[in-house]
C-alpha atoms as a PDB file:
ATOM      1  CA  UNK A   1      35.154 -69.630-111.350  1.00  0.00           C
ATOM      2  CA  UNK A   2      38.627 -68.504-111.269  1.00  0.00           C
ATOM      3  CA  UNK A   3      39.605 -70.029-114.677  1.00  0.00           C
ATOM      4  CA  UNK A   4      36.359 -68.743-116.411  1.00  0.00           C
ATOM      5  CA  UNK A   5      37.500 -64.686-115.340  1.00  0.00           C
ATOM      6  CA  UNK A   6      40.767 -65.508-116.552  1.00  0.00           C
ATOM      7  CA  UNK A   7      39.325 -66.915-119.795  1.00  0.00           C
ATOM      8  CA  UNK A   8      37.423 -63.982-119.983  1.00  0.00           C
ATOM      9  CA  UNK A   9      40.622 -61.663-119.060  1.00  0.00           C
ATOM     10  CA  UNK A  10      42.542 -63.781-122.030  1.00  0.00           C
ATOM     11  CA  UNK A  11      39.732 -63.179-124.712  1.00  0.00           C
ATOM     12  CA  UNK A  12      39.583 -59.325-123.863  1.00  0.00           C
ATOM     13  CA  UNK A  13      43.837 -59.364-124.278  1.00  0.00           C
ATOM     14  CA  UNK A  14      43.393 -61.029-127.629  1.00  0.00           C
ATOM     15  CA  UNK A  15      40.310 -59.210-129.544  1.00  0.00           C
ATOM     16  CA  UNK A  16      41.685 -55.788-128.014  1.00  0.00           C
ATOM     17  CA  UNK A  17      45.084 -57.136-129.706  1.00  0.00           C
ATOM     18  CA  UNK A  18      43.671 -58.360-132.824  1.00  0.00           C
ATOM     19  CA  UNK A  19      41.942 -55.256-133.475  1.00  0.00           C
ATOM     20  CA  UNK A  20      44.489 -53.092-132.724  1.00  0.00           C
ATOM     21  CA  UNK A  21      47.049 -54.686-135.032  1.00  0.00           C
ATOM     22  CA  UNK A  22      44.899 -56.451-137.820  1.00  0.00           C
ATOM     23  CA  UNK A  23      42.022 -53.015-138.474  1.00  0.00           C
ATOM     24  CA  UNK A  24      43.308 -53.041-142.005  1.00  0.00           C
ATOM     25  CA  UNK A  25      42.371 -57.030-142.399  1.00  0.00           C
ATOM     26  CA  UNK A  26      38.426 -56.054-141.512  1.00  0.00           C
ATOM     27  CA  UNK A  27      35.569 -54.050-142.880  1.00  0.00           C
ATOM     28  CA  UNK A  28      34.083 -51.488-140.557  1.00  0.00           C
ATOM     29  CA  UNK A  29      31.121 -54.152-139.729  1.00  0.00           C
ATOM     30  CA  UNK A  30      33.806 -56.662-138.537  1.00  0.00           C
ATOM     31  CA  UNK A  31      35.815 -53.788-136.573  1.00  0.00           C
ATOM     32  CA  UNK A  32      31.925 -52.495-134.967  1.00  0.00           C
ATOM     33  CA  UNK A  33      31.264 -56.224-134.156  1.00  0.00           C
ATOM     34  CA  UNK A  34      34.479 -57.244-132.727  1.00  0.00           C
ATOM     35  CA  UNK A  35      34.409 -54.053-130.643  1.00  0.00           C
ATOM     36  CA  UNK A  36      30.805 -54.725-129.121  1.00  0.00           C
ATOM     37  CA  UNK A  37      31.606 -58.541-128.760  1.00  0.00           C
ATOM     38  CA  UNK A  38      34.741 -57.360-126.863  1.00  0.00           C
ATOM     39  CA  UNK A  39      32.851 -54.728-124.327  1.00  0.00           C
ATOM     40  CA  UNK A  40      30.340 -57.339-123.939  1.00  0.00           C
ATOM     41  CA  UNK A  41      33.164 -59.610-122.141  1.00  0.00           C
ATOM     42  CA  UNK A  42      34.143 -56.690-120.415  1.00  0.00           C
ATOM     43  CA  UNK A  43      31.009 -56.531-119.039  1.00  0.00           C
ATOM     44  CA  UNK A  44      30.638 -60.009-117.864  1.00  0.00           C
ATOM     45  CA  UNK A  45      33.871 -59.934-116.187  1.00  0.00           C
ATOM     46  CA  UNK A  46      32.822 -56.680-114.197  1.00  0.00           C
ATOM     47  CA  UNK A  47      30.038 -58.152-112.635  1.00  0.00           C
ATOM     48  CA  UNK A  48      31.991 -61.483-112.082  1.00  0.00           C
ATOM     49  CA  UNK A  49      34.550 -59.505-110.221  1.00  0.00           C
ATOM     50  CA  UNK A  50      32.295 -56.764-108.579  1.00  0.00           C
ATOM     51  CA  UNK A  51      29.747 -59.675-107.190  1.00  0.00           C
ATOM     52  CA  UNK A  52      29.455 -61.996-104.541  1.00  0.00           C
ATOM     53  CA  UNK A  53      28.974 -65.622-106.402  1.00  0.00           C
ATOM     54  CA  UNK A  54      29.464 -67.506-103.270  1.00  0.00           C
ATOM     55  CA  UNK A  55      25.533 -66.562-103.216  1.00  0.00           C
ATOM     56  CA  UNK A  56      24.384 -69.226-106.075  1.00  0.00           C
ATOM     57  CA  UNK A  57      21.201 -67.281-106.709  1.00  0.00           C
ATOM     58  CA  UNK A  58      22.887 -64.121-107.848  1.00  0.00           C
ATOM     59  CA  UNK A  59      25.294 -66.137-109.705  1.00  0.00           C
ATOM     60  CA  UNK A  60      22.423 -67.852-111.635  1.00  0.00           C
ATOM     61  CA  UNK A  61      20.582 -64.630-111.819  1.00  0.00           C
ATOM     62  CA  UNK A  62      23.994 -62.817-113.258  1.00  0.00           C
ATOM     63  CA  UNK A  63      24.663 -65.469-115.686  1.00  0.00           C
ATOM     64  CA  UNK A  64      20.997 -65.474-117.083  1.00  0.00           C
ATOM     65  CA  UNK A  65      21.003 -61.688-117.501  1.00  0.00           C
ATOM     66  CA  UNK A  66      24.595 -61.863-119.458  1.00  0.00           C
ATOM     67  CA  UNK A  67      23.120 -64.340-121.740  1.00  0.00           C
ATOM     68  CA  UNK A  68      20.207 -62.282-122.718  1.00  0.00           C
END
């Protein structure tokens, strides 16, 4: 589980980086998209870190919900 949050902590680096420093390469749909797709792994990797997953019910039940 370790590696997937620091996947997760990589991705977040790079899109934050990508849009920060490449805006003028992408329309405004791009920018909007990037921007959700990046909160959206923001999102997983709060409830990764804020949850117990030693519990492999919640874990199941967490990863169906950020899925959906």
């Amino acid at each position: 589980m370790d590696a997937y949050i620091d996947i997760l902590k990589q991705a977040i680096k790079y899109n934050t980086k990508e849009i920060e420093e490449n805006a003028d390469s992408y329309s405004m749909s791009e920018i909007f998209y990037m921007r959700g797709y990046t909160q959206s792994l923001k999102d997983v990797l709060i409830d990764l870190e804020e949850n117990d997953l030693e519990d492999r019910s919640k874990f199941y039940t967490l990863r169906k919900f950020n899925l959906n």
